[in-house]
C-alpha atoms as a PDB file:
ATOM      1  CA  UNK A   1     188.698 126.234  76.624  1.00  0.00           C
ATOM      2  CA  UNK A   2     188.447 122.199  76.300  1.00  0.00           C
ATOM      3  CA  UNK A   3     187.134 119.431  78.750  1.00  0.00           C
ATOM      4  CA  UNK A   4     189.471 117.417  79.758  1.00  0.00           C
ATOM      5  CA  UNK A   5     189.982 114.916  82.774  1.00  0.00           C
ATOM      6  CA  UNK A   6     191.882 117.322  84.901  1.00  0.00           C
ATOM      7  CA  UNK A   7     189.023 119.867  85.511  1.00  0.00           C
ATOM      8  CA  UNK A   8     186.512 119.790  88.774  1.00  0.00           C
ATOM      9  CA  UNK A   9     184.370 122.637  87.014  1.00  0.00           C
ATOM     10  CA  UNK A  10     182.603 124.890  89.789  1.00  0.00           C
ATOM     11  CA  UNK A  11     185.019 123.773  91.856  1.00  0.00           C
ATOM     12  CA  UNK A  12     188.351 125.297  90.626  1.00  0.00           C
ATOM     13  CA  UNK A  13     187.184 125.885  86.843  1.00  0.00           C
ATOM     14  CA  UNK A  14     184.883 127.129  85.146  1.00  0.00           C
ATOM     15  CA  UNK A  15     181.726 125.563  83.435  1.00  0.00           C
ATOM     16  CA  UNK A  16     182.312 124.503  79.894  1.00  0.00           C
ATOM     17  CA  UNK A  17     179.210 122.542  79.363  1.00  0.00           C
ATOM     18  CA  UNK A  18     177.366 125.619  77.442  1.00  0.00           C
ATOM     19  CA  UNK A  19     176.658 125.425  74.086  1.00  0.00           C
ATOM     20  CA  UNK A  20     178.056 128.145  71.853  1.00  0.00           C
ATOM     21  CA  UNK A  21     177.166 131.591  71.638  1.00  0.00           C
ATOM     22  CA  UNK A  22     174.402 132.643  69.549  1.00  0.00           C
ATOM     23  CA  UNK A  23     175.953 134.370  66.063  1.00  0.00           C
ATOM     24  CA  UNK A  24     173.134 137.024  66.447  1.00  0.00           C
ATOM     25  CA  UNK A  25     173.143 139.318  69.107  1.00  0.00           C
ATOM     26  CA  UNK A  26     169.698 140.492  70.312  1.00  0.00           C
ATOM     27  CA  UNK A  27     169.590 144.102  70.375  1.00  0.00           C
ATOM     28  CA  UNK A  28     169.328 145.575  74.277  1.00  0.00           C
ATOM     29  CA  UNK A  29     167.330 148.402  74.525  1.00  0.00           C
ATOM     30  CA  UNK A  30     170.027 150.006  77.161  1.00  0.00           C
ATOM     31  CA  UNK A  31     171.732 148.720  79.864  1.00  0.00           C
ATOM     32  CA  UNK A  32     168.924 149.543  82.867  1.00  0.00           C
ATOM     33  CA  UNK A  33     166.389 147.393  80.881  1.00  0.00           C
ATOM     34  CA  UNK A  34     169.009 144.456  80.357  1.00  0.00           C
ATOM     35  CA  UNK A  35     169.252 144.256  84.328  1.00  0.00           C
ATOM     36  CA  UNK A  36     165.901 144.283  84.975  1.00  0.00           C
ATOM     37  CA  UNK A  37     165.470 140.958  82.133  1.00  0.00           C
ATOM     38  CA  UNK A  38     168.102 139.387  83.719  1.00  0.00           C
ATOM     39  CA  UNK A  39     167.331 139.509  87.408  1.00  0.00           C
ATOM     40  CA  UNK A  40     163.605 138.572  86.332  1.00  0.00           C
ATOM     41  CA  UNK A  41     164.952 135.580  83.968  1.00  0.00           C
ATOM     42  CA  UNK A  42     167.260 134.681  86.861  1.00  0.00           C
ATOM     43  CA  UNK A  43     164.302 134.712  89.650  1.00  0.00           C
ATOM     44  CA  UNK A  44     162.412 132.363  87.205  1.00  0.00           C
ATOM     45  CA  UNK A  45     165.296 129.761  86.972  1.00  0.00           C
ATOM     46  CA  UNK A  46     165.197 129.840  91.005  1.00  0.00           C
ATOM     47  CA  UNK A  47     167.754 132.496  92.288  1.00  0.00           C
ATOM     48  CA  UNK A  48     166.885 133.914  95.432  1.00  0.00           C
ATOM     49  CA  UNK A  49     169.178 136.490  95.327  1.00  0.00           C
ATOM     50  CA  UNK A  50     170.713 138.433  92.161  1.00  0.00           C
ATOM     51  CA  UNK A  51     173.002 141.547  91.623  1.00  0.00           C
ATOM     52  CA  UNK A  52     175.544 142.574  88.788  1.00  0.00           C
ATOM     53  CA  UNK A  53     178.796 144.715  89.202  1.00  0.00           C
ATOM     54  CA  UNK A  54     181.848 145.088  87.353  1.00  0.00           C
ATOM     55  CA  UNK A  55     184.802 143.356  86.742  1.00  0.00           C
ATOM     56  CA  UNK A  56     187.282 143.645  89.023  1.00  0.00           C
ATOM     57  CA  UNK A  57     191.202 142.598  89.312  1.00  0.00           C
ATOM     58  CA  UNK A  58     191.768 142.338  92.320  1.00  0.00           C
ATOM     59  CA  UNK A  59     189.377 139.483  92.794  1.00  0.00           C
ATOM     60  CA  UNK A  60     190.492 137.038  90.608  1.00  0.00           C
ATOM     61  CA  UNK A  61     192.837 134.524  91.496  1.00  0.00           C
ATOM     62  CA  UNK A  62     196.013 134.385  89.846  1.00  0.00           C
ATOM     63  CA  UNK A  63     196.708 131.386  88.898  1.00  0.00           C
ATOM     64  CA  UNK A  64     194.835 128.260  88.701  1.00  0.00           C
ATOM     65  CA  UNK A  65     195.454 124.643  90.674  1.00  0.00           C
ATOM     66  CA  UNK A  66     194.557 121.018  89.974  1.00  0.00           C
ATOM     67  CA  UNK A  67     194.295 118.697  92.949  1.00  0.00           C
ATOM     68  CA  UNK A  68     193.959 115.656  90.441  1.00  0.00           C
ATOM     69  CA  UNK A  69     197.139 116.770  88.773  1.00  0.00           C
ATOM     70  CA  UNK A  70     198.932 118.795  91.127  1.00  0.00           C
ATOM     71  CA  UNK A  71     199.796 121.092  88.433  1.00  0.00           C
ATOM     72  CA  UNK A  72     199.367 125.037  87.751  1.00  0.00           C
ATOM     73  CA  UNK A  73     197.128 126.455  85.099  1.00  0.00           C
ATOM     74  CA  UNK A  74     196.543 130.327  84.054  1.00  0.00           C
ATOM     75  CA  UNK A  75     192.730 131.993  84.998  1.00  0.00           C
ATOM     76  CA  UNK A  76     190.432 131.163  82.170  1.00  0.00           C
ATOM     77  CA  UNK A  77     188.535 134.318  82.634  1.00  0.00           C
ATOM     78  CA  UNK A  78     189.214 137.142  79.732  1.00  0.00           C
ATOM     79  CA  UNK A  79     189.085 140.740  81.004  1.00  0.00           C
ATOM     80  CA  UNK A  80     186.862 141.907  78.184  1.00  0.00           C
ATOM     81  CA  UNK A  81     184.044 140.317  80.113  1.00  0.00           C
ATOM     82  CA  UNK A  82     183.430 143.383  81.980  1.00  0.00           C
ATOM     83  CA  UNK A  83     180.565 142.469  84.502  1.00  0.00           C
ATOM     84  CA  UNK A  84     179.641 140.036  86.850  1.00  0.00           C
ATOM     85  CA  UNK A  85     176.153 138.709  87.872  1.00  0.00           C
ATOM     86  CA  UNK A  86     176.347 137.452  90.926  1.00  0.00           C
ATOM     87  CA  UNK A  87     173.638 134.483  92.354  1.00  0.00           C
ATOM     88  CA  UNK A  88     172.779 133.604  96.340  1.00  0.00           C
ATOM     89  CA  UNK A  89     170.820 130.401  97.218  1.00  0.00           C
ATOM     90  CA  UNK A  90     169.481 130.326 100.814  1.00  0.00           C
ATOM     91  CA  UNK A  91     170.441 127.239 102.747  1.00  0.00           C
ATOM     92  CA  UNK A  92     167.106 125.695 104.774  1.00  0.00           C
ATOM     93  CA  UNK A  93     167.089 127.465 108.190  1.00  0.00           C
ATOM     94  CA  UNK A  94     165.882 124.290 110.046  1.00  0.00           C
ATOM     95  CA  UNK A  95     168.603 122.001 108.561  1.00  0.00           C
ATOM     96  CA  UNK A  96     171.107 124.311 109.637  1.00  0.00           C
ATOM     97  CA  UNK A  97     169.625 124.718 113.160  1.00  0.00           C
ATOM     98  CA  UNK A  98     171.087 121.102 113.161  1.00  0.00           C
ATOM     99  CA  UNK A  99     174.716 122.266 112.661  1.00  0.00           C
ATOM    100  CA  UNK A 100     176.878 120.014 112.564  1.00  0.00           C
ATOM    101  CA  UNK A 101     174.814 117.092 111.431  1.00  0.00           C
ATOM    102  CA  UNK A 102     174.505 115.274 108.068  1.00  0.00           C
ATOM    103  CA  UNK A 103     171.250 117.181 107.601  1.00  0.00           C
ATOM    104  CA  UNK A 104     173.261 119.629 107.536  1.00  0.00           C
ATOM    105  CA  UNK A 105     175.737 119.025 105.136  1.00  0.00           C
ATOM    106  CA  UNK A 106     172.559 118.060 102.637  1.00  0.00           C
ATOM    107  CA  UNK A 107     171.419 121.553 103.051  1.00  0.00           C
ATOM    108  CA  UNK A 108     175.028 122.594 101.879  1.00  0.00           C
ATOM    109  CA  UNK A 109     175.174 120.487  98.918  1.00  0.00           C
ATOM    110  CA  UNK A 110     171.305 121.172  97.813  1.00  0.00           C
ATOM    111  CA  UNK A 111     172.567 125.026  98.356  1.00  0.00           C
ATOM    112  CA  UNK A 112     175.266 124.086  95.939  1.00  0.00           C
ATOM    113  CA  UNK A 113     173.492 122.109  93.314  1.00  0.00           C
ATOM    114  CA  UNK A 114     170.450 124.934  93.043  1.00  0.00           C
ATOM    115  CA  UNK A 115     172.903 127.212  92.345  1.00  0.00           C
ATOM    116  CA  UNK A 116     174.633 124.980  89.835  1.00  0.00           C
ATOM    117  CA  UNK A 117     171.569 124.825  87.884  1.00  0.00           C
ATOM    118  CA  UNK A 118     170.592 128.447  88.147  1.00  0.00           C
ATOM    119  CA  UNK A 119     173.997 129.443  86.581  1.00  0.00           C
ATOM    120  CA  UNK A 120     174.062 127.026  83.921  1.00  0.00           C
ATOM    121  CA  UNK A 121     170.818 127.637  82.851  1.00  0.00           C
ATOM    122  CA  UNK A 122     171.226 131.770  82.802  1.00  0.00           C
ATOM    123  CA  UNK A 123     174.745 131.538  81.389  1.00  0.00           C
ATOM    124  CA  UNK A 124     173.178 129.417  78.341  1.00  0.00           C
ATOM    125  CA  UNK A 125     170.209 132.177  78.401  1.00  0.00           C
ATOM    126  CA  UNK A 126     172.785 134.975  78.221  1.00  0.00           C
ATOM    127  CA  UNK A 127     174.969 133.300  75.371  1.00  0.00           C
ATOM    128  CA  UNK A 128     171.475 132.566  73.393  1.00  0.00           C
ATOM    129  CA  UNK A 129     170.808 135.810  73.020  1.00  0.00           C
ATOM    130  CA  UNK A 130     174.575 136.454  71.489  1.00  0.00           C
ATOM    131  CA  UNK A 131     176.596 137.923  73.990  1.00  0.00           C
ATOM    132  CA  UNK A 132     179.899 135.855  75.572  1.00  0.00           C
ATOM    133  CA  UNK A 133     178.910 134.257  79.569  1.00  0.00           C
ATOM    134  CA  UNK A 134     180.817 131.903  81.799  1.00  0.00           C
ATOM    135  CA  UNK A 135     179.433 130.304  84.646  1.00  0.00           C
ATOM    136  CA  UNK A 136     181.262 130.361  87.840  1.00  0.00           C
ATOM    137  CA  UNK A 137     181.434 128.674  91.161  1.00  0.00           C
ATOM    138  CA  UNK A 138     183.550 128.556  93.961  1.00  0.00           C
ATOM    139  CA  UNK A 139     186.509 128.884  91.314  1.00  0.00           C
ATOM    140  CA  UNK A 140     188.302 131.555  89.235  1.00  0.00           C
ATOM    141  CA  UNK A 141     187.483 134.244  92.123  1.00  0.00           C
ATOM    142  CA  UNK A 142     186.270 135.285  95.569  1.00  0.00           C
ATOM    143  CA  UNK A 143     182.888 135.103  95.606  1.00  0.00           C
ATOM    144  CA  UNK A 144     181.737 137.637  98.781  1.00  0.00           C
ATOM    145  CA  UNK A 145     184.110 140.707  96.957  1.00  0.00           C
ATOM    146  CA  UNK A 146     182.009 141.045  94.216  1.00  0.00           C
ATOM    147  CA  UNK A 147     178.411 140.031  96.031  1.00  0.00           C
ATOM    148  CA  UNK A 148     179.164 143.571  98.633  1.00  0.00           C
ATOM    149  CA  UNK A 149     179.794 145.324  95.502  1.00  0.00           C
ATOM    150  CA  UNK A 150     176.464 143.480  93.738  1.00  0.00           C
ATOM    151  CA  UNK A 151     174.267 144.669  96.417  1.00  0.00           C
ATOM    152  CA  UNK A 152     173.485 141.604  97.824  1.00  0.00           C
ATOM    153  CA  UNK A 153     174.908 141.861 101.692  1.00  0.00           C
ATOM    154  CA  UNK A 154     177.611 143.090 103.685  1.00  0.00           C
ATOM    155  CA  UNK A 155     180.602 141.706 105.500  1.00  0.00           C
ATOM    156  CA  UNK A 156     180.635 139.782 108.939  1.00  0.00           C
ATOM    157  CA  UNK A 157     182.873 138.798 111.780  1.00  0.00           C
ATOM    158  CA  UNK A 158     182.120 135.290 110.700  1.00  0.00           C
ATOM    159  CA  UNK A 159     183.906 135.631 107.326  1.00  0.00           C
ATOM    160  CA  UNK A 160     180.684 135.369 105.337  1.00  0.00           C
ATOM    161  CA  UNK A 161     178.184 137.615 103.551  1.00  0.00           C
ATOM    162  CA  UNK A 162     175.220 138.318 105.454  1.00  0.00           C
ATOM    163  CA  UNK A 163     172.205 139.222 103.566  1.00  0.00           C
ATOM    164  CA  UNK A 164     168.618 140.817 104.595  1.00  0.00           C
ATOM    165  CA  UNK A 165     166.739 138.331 103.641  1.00  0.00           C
ATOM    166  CA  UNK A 166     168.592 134.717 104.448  1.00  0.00           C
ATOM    167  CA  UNK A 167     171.020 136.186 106.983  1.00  0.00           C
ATOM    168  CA  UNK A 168     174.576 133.832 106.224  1.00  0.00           C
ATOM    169  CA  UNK A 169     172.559 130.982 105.129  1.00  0.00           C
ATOM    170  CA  UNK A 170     173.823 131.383 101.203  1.00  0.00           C
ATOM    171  CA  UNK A 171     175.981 130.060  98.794  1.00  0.00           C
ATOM    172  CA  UNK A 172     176.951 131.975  95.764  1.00  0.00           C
ATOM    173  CA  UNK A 173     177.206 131.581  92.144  1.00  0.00           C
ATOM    174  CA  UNK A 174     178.905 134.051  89.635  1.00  0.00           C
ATOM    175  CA  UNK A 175     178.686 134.731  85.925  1.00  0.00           C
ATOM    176  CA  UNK A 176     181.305 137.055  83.826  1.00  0.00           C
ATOM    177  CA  UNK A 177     179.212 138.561  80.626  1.00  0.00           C
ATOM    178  CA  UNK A 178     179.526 141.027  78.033  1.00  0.00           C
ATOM    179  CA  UNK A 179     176.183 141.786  78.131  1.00  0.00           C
ATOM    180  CA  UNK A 180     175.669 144.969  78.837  1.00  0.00           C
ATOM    181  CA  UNK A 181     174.245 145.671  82.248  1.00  0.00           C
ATOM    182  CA  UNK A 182     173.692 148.584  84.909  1.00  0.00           C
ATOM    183  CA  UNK A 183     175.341 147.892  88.305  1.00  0.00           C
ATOM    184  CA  UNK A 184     174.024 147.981  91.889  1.00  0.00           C
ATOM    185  CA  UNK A 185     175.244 149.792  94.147  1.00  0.00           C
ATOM    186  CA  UNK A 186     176.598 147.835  98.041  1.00  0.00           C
ATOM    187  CA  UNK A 187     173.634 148.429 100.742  1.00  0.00           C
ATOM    188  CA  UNK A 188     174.360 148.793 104.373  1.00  0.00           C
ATOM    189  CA  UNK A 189     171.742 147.608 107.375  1.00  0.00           C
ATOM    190  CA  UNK A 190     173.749 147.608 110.329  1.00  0.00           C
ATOM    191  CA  UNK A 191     176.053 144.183 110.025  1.00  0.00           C
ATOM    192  CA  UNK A 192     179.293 146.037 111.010  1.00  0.00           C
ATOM    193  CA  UNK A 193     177.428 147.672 113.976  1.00  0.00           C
ATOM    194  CA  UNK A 194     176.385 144.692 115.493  1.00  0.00           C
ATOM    195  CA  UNK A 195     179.222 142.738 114.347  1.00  0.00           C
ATOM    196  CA  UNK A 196     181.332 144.698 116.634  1.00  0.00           C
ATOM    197  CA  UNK A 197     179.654 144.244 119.856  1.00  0.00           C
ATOM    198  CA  UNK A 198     178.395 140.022 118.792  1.00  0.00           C
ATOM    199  CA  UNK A 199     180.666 137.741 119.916  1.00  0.00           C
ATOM    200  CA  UNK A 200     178.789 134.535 119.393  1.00  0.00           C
ATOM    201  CA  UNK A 201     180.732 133.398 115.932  1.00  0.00           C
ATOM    202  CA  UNK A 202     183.948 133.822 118.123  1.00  0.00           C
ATOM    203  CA  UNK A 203     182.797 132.181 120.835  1.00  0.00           C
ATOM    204  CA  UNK A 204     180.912 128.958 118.894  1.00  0.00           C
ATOM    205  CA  UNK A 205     183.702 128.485 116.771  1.00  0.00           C
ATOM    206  CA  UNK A 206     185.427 124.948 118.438  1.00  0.00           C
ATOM    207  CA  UNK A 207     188.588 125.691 117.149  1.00  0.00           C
ATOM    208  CA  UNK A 208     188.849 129.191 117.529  1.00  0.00           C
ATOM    209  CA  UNK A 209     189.264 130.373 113.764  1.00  0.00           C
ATOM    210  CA  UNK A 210     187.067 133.875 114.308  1.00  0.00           C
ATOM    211  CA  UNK A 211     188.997 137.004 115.785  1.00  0.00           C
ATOM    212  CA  UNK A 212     187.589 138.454 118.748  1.00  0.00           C
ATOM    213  CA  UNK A 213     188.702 141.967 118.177  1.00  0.00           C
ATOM    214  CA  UNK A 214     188.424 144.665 115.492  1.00  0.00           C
ATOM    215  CA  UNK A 215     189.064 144.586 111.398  1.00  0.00           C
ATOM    216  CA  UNK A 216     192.662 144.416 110.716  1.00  0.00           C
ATOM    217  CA  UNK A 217     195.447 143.475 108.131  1.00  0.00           C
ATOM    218  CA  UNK A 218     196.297 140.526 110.193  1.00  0.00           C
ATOM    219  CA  UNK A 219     197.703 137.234 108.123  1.00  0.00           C
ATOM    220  CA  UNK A 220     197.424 134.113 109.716  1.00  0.00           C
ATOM    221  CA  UNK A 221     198.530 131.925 107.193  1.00  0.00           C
ATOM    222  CA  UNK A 222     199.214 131.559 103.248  1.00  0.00           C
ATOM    223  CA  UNK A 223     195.528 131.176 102.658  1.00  0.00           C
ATOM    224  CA  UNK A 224     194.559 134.831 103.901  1.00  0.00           C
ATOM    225  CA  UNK A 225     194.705 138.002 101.777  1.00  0.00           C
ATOM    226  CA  UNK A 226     197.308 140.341 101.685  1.00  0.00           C
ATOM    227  CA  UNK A 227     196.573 144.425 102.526  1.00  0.00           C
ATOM    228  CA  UNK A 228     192.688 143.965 103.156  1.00  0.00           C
ATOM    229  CA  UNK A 229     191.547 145.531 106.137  1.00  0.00           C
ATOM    230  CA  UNK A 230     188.446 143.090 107.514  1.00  0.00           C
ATOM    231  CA  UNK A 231     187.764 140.258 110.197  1.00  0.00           C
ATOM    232  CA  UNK A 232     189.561 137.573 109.242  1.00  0.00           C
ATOM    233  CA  UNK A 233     189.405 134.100 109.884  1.00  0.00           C
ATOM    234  CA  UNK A 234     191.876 131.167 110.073  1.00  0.00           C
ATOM    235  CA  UNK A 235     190.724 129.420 107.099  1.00  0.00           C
ATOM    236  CA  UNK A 236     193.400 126.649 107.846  1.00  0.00           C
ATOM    237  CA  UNK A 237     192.150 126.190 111.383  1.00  0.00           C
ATOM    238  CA  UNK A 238     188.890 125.920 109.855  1.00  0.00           C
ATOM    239  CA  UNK A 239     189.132 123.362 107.372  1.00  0.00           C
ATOM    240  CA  UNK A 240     191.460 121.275 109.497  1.00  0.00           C
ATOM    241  CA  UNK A 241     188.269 120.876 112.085  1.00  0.00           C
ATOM    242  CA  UNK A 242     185.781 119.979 108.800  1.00  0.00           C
ATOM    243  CA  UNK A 243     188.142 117.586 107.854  1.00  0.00           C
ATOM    244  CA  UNK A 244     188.790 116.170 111.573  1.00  0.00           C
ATOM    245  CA  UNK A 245     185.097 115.771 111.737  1.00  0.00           C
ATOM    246  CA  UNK A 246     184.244 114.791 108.404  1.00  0.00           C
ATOM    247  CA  UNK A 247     181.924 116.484 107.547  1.00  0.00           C
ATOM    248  CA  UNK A 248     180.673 120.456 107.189  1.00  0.00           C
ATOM    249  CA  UNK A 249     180.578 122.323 110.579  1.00  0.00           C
ATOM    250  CA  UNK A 250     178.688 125.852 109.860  1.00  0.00           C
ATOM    251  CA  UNK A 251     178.654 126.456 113.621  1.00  0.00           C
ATOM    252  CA  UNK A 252     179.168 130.174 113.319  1.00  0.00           C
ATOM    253  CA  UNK A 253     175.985 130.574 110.646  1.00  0.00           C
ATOM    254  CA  UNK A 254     173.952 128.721 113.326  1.00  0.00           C
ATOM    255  CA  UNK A 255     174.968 130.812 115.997  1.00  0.00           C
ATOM    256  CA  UNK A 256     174.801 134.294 114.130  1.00  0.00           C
ATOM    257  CA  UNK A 257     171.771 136.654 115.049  1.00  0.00           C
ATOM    258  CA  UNK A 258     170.995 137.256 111.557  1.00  0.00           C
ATOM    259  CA  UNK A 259     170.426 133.099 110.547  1.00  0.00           C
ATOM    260  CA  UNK A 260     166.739 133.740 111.309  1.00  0.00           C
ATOM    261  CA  UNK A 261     163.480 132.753 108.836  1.00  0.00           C
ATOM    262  CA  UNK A 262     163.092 136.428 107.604  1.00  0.00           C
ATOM    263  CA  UNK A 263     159.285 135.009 106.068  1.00  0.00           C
ATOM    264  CA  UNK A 264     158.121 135.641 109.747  1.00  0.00           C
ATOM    265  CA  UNK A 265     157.488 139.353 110.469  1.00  0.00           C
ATOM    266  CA  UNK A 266     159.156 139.225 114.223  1.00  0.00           C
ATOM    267  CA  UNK A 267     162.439 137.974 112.449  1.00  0.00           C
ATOM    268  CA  UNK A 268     162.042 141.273 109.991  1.00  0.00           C
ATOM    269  CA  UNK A 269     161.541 143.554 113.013  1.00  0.00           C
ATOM    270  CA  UNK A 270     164.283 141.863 114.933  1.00  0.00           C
ATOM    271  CA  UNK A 271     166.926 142.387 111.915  1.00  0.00           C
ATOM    272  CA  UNK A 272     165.475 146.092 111.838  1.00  0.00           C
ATOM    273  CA  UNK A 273     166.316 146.176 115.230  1.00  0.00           C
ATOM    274  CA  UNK A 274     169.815 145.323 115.338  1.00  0.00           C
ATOM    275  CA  UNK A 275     170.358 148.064 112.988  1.00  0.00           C
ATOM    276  CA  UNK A 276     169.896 150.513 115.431  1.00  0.00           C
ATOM    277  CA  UNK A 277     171.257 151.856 118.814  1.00  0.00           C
ATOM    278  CA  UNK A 278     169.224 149.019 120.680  1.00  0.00           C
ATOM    279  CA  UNK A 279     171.038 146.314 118.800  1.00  0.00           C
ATOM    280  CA  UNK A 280     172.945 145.918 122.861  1.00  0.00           C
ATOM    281  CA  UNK A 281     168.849 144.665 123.502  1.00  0.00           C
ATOM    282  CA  UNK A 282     168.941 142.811 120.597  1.00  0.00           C
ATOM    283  CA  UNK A 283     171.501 140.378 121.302  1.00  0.00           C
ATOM    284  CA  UNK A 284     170.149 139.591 124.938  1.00  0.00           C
ATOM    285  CA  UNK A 285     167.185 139.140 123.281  1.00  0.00           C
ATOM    286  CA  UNK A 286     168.567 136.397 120.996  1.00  0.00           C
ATOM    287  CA  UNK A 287     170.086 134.878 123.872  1.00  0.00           C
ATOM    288  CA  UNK A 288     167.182 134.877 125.986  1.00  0.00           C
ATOM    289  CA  UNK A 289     165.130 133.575 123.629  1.00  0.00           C
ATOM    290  CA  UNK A 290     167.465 130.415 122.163  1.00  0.00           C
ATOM    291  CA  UNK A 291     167.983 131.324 118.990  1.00  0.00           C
ATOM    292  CA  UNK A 292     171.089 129.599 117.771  1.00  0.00           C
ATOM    293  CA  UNK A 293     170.824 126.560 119.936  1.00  0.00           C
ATOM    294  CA  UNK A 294     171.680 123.316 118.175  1.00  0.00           C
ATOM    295  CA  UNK A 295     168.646 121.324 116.806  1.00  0.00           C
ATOM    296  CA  UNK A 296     168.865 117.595 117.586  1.00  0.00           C
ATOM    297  CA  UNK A 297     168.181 116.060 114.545  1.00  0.00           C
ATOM    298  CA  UNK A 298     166.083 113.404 115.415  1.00  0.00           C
ATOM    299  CA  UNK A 299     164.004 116.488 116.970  1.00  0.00           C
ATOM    300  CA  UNK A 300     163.805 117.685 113.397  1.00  0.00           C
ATOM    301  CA  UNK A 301     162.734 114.393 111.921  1.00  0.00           C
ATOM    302  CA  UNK A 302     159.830 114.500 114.694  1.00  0.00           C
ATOM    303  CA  UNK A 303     158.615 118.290 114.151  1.00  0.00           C
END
């Protein structure tokens, strides 16, 4: 792989900008203890959430496009790197209580650049100690896919991973290695449930983009995948209202009952909550209480 001009690396390529692989691999003890090095080396660059799976096809895109060239490239990704860590970054809850503002949009794009940094720096980490790692954004793959299968959330109406501890307030990082690793396994804490009696993504969304009923096959358009059974949302709607606006929008991770500050212990009940039969209560609750009302953001400046 080469830099070139026609590359927007974490965008729709991969990061090049690692030095080479080490010629001497480091022994690894076995694959448990490699993990557990690698989620603590990962915490210490400033991941807030880590998990490692396998490889997996179906994932991956197929081919690759330039925007700057308007031409079509092969995936740069080699399937003899057979696992994937995969990184979350919380976004900061009070910026996005200001959805849709421009302190919003900063919260997206420090998201972004802490988990730029955090992948670079254990990619490099990784290929020090001999073995082959790539660092990946928002290209080569979907991201969400492979974070269920890492442990690190589950699926929402929204379109989004939802996590325990940050709720949809993430964005996510990836990184392909031959290092051998153990996997974790997908957790479950009631998303689904609740997901299928909440209606406030749906009904927030200004242009509609979030279906109201249950997971289907259903394609709206050419940017939707084929024979997946899950909510899914007009990404084309979507974009065409960022783009109207000009900026990021993030309405439906406002609005969602689990966008909470989980370091408060009546935010950790109420998640516990909503994963069980009262999660009906729960939502009043939610309602009653204002959570997911826009923040003015000269109220935020002022706080």
């Amino acid at each position: 792989m080469k830099n070139d001009e026609d590359r927007r690396e974490g965008f729709s390529d991969i990061f090049t900008l690692q030095k080479d692989v080490a010629k001497v691999k480091v022994p690894i003890e076995n694959e448990q203890t490699a993990a557990q090095e690698i989620k603590r080396v990962g915490k210490a660059f400033g991941a807030d959430l880590i998990g490692i799976t396998q490889f997996d096809q179906r994932w991956e895109y197929s081919h690759k496009f330039s925007d700057m060239s308007s031409t079509e490239r092969p995936p740069e990704i080699d399937e003899d790197l057979p696992n994937v860590i995969v990184i979350a970054q919380a976004m900061d809850y009070d910026w996005i209580r200001t959805v849709p503002s421009a302190l919003s949009g900063a919260a997206t794009g420090l998201g972004y650049s802490h988990d730029a940094l955090v992948v670079l720096s254990l990619t490099q980490y990784i290929r020090n100690l001999g073995y082959n790692a790539h660092g990946s954004m928002n290209d080569t793959s979907l991201a969400i896919p492979y974070a269920i299968k890492a442990g690190l959330g589950e699926y929402g109406k929204l379109g989004l991973l939802i996590t325990k501890d940050f709720g949809p307030r993430v964005r996510l990082g990836k990184i392909y290695t031959d290092l051998p690793l153990s996997y974790d396994e997908p957790i479950s804490f009631g998303v689904k449930e609740l997901c299928d009696i909440c209606q406030k993504c749906m009904m927030g969304c200004p242009v509609q983009a979030i279906p109201s009923g249950k997971p289907s096959n259903i394609i709206h358009n050419q940017s939707n995948l084929i024979g997946v059974e899950k909510w899914t949302v007009d990404g084309e709607k979507c974009f065409s209202y960022w783009t109207a606006q000009n900026s990021d929008c993030s309405i439906c991770i406002r609005v969602c009952p689990y966008n909470k500050d989980y370091s408060n212990s009546i935010h950790r009940f109420a998640r516990n909550l909503a994963g069980t039969k009262l999660r009906k209560f729960l939502l009043w609750l939610d309602g009653k209480l204002g959570y997911g009302k826009r923040l003015k953001p000269k109220n935020w400046w002022v706080e």
